[in-house]
Protein backbone atom coordinates (compact mmCIF):
# COMPACT_ATOMS: atom_id res chain seq x y z
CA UNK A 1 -2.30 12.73 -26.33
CA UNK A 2 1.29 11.34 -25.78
CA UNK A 3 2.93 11.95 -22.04
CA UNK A 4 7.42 11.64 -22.20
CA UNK A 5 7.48 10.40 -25.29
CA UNK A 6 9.69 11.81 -27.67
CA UNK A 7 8.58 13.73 -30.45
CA UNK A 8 11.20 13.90 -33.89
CA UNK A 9 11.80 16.61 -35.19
CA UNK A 10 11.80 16.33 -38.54
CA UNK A 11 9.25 13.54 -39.15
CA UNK A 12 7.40 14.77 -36.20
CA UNK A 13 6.53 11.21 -35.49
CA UNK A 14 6.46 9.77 -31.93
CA UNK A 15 9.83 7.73 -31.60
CA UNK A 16 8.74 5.11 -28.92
CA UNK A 17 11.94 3.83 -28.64
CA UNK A 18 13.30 7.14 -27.16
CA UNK A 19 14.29 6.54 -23.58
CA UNK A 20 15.84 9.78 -23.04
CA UNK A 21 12.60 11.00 -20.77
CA UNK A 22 11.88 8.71 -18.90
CA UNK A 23 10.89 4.88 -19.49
CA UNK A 24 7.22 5.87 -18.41
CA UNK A 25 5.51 6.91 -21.14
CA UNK A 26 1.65 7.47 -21.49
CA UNK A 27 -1.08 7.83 -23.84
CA UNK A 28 -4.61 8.71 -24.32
CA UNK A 29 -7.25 8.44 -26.76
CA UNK A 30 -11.11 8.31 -28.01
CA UNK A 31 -12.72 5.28 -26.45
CA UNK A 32 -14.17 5.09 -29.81
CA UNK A 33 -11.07 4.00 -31.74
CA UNK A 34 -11.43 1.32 -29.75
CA UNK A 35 -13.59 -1.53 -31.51
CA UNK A 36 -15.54 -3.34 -29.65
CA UNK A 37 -15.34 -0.89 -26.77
CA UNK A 38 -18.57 -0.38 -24.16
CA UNK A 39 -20.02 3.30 -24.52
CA UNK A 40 -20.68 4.93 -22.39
CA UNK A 41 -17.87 2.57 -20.07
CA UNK A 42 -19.49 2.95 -16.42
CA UNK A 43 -19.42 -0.25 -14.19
CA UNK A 44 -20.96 -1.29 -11.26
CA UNK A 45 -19.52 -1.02 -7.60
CA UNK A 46 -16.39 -3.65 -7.30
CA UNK A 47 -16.92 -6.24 -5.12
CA UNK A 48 -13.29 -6.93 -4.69
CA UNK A 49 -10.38 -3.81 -4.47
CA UNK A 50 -7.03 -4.69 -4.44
CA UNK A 51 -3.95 -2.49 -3.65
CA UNK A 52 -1.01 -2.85 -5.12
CA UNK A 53 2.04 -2.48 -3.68
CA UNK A 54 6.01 -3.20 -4.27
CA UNK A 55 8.05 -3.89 -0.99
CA UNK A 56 11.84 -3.48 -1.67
CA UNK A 57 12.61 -4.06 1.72
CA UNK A 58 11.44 -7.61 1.23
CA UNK A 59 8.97 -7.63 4.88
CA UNK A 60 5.71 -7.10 3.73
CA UNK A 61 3.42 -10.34 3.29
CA UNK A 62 2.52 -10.85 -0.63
CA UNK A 63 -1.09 -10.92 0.39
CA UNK A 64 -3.35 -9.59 3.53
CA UNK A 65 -7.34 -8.98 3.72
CA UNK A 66 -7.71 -5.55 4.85
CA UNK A 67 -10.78 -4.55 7.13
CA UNK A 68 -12.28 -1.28 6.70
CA UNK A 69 -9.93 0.45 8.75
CA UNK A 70 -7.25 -0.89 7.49
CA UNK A 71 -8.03 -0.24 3.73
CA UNK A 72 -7.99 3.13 4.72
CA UNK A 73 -4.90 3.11 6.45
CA UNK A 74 -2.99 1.86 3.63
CA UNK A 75 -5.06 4.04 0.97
CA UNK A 76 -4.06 6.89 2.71
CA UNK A 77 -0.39 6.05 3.40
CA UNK A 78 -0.16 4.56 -0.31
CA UNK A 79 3.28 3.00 0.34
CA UNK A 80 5.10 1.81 -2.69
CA UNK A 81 8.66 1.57 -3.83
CA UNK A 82 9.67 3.83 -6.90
CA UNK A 83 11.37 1.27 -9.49
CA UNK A 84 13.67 1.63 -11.99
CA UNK A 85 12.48 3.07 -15.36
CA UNK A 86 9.40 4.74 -13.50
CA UNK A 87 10.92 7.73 -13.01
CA UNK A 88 14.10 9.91 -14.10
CA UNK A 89 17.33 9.15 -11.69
CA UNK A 90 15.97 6.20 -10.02
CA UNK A 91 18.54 3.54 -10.24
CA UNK A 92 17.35 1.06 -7.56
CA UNK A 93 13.97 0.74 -5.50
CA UNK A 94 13.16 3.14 -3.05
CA UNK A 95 10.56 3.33 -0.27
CA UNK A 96 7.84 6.19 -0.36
CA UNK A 97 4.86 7.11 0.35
CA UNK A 98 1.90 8.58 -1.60
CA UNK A 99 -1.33 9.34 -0.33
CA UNK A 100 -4.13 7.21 -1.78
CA UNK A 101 -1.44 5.85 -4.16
CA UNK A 102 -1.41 9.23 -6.88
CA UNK A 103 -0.81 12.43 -4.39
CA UNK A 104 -0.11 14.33 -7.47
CA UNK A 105 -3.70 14.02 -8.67
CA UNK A 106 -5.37 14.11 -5.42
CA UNK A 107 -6.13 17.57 -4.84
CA UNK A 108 -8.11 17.18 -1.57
CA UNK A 109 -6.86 15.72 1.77
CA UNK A 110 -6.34 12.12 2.34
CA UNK A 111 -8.70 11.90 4.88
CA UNK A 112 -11.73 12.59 2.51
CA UNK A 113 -10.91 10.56 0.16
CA UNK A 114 -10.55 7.55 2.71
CA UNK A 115 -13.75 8.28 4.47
CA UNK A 116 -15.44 8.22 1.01
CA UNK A 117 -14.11 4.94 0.41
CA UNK A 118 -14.85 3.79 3.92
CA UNK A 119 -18.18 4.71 3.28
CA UNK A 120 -18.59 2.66 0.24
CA UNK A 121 -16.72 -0.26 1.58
CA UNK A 122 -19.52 -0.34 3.74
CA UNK A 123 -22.10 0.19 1.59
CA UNK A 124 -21.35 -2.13 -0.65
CA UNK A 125 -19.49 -4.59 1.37
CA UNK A 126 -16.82 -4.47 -0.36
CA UNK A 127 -13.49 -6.87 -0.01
CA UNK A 128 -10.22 -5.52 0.25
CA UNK A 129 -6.38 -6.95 0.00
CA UNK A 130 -3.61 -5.68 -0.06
CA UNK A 131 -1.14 -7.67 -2.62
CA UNK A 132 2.35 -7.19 -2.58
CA UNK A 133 4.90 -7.42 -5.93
CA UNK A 134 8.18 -6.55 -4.20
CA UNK A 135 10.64 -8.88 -3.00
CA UNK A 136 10.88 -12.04 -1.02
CA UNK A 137 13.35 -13.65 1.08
CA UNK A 138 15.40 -10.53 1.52
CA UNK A 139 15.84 -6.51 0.31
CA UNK A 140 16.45 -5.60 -2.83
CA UNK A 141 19.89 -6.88 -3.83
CA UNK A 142 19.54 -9.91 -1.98
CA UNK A 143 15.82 -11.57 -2.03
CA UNK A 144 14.45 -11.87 -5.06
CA UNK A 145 11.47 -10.36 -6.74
CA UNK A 146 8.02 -12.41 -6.15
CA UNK A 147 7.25 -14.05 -9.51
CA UNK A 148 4.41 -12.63 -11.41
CA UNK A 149 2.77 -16.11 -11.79
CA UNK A 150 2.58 -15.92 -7.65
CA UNK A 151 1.13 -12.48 -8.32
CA UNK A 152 -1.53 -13.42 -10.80
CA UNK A 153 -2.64 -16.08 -8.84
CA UNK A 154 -3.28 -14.13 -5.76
CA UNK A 155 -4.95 -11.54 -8.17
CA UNK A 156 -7.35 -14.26 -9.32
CA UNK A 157 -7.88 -15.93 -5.82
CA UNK A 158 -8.96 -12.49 -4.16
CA UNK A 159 -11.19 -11.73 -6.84
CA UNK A 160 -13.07 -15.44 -7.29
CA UNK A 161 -13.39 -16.47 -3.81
CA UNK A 162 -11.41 -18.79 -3.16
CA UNK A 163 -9.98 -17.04 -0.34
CA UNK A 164 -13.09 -17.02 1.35
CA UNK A 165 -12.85 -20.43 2.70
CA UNK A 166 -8.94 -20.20 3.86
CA UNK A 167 -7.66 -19.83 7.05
CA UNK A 168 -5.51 -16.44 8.12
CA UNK A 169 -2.72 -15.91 10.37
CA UNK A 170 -2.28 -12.62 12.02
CA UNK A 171 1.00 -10.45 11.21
CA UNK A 172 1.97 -8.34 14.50
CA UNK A 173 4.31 -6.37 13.41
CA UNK A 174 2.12 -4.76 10.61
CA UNK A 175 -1.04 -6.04 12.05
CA UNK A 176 -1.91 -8.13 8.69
CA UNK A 177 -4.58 -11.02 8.33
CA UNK A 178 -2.50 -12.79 6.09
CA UNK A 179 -4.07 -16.07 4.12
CA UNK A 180 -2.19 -19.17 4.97
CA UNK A 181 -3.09 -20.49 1.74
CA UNK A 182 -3.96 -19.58 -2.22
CA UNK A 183 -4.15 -21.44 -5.10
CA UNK A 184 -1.22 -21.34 -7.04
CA UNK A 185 1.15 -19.86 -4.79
CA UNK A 186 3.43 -22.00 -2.44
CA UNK A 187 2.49 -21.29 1.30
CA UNK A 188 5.95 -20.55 2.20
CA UNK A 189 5.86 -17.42 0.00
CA UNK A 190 2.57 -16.26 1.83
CA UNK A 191 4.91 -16.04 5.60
CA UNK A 192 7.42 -13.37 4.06
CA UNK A 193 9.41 -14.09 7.49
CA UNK A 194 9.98 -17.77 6.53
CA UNK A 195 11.30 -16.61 3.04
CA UNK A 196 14.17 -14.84 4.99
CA UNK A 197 17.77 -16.88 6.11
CA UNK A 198 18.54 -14.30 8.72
CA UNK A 199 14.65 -14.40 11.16
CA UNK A 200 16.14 -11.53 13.11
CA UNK A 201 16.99 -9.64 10.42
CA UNK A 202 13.52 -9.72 9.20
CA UNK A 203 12.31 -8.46 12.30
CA UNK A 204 14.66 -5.58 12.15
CA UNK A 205 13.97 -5.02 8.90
CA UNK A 206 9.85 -5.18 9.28
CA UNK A 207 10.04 -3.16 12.53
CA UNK A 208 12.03 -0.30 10.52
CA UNK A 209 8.98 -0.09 8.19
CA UNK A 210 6.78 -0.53 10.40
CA UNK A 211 8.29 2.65 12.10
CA UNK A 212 8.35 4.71 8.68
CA UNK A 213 4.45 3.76 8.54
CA UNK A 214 4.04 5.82 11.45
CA UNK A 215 6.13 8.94 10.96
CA UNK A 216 4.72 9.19 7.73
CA UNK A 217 0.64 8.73 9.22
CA UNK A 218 1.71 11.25 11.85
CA UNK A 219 1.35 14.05 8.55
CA UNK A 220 -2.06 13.37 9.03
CA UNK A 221 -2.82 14.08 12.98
CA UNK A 222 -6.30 15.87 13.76
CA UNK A 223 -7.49 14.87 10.19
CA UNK A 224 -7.87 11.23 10.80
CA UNK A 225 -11.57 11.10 11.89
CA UNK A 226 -12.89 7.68 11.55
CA UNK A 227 -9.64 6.33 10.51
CA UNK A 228 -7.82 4.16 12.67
CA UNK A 229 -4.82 6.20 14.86
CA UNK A 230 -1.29 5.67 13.49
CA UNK A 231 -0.78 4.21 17.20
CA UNK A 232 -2.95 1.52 15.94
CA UNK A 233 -0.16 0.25 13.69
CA UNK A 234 1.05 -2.59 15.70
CA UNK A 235 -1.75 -2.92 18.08
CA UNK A 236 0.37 -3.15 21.32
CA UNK A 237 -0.56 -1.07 24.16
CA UNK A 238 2.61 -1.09 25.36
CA UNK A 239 4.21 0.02 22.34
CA UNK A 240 1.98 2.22 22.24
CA UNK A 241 2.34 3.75 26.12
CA UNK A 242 6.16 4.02 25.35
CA UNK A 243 5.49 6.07 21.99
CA UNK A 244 3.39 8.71 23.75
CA UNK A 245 5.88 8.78 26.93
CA UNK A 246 8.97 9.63 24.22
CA UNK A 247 6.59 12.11 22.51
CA UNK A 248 6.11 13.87 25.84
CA UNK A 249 9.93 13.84 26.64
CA UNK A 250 10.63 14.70 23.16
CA UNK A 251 8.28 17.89 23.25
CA UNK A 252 7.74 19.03 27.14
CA UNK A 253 4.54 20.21 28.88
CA UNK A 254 3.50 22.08 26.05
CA UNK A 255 2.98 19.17 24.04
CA UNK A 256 0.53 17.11 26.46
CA UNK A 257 -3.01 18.79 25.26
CA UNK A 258 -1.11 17.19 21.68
CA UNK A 259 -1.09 13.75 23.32
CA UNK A 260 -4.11 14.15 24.74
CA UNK A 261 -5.91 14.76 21.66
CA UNK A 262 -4.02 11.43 20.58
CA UNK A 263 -5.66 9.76 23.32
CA UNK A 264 -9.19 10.64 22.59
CA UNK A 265 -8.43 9.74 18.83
CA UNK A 266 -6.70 6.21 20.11
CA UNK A 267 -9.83 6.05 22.02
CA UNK A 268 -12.31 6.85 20.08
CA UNK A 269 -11.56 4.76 17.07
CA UNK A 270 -11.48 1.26 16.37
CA UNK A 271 -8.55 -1.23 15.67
CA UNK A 272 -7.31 -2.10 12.62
């Protein structure tokens, strides 16, 4: 079964080197034309999941460890940029978010699918990162991409170990445990805000996203049981205070049994 690829007509042989489509083309086939290949293919439970995750706004660490609540934060705001040669029309990367990374084939709300995975982080005890491919030092256009050899090491460090023994530094403005150092990867590139000339900038810059992290989590308000509240984000009280006032301004009286549900959730759930 071939997915965009293009098909000629007279031969009627697959002509891989069609881009017309699209640039992302799929396949599928037996597992059994496969030699060599495991049948029936069912693994264990992982002991390590990773998310991955292309910044083009350059502010994202390469590389947190995500608690439980915060591996289902990001699973259910599946942020991402869409690349060039992913899809039709996209010329340069561009932020977005997708619900447990694949909306289109997640039929069911996000929430269910990120209690279910709560649930098995649990049961399993299960590490989680979050690894980032995008870009360093700057946006797209002026940082430049992190180098897959950076990538691949922090790949291979999450899933040996070796991060077990490291020491982390704690990201504010995304509220990140971020490893201050990994095996094959300079620790420079593991503080995204040190890759950056302009530090102010940065902030800006991570603040913005930051921002768009919470807009979009705010799709998901009163189905966000045992998931930590979008409030949560940056783990400020204050910032948190001034959000709620400017959602009561924004919306009038009517709005505060809203907040107040907001409240009970901030309340009743646990920090990232």
């Amino acid at each position: 079964m071939l997915e965009n690829v293009v098909i000629d007509k007279e031969s009627l042989k697959p002509d891989f080197d069609d881009g017309n489509l699209t640039e992302n083309t799929r396949a599928a086939y037996p597992l059994d034309y496969i030699p060599g290949a495991v049948i029936p293919s069912v693994g264990g439970n992982p002991k390590v999941i990773i998310f991955l995750t292309a910044d083009a706004m350059g502010v994202l660490p390469p590389m947190a460890k995500l608690s439980k609540n915060a591996a289902m934060f990001h699973f259910m705001s599946g942020y991402t940029s869409k690349l060039a040669g992913t899809e039709r029309g996209v010329k340069e990367p561009k932020a977005t978010f997708s619900k447990c990374f694949g909306a289109p084939f997640m039929p069911r709300l996000a929430s269910v699918y990120a209690k279910m995975l709560g649930e098995k982080i649990s049961k399993h005890n299960t590490a989680v990162y979050l690894i980032n491919t995008g870009w360093s030092g700057g946006p797209y256009g002026v940082g430049k991409r992190i180098k897959i050899e950076y990538s691949r090491a922090m790949v291979t460090a999450a899933i040996t170990g070796s991060l077990d023994i490291v020491k982390f530094s704690h990201n504010d403005i995304f509220n990140l445990d971020v490893p201050t150092g990994c095996p094959g990867v300079p620790s420079k590139i593991l503080d995204s805000k040190s890759t950056w000339i302009d530090k102010d900038a940065y902030d800006l810059s991570a603040k913005k996203l930051a921002q768009m992290f919470a807009d979009n989590f705010k799709k998901f308000d009163g189905r966000t049981k045992n998931v930590t509240s979008v409030y949560l984000l940056t783990n400020k009280p204050a910032i948190t205070i001034i959000i709620i006032i400017a959602d009561i301004i924004k919306i009038g009286l009517s709005g505060i049994f809203k907040i107040l549900a907001r409240l009970f959730l901030l309340c009743s759930t646990f920090s990232i």
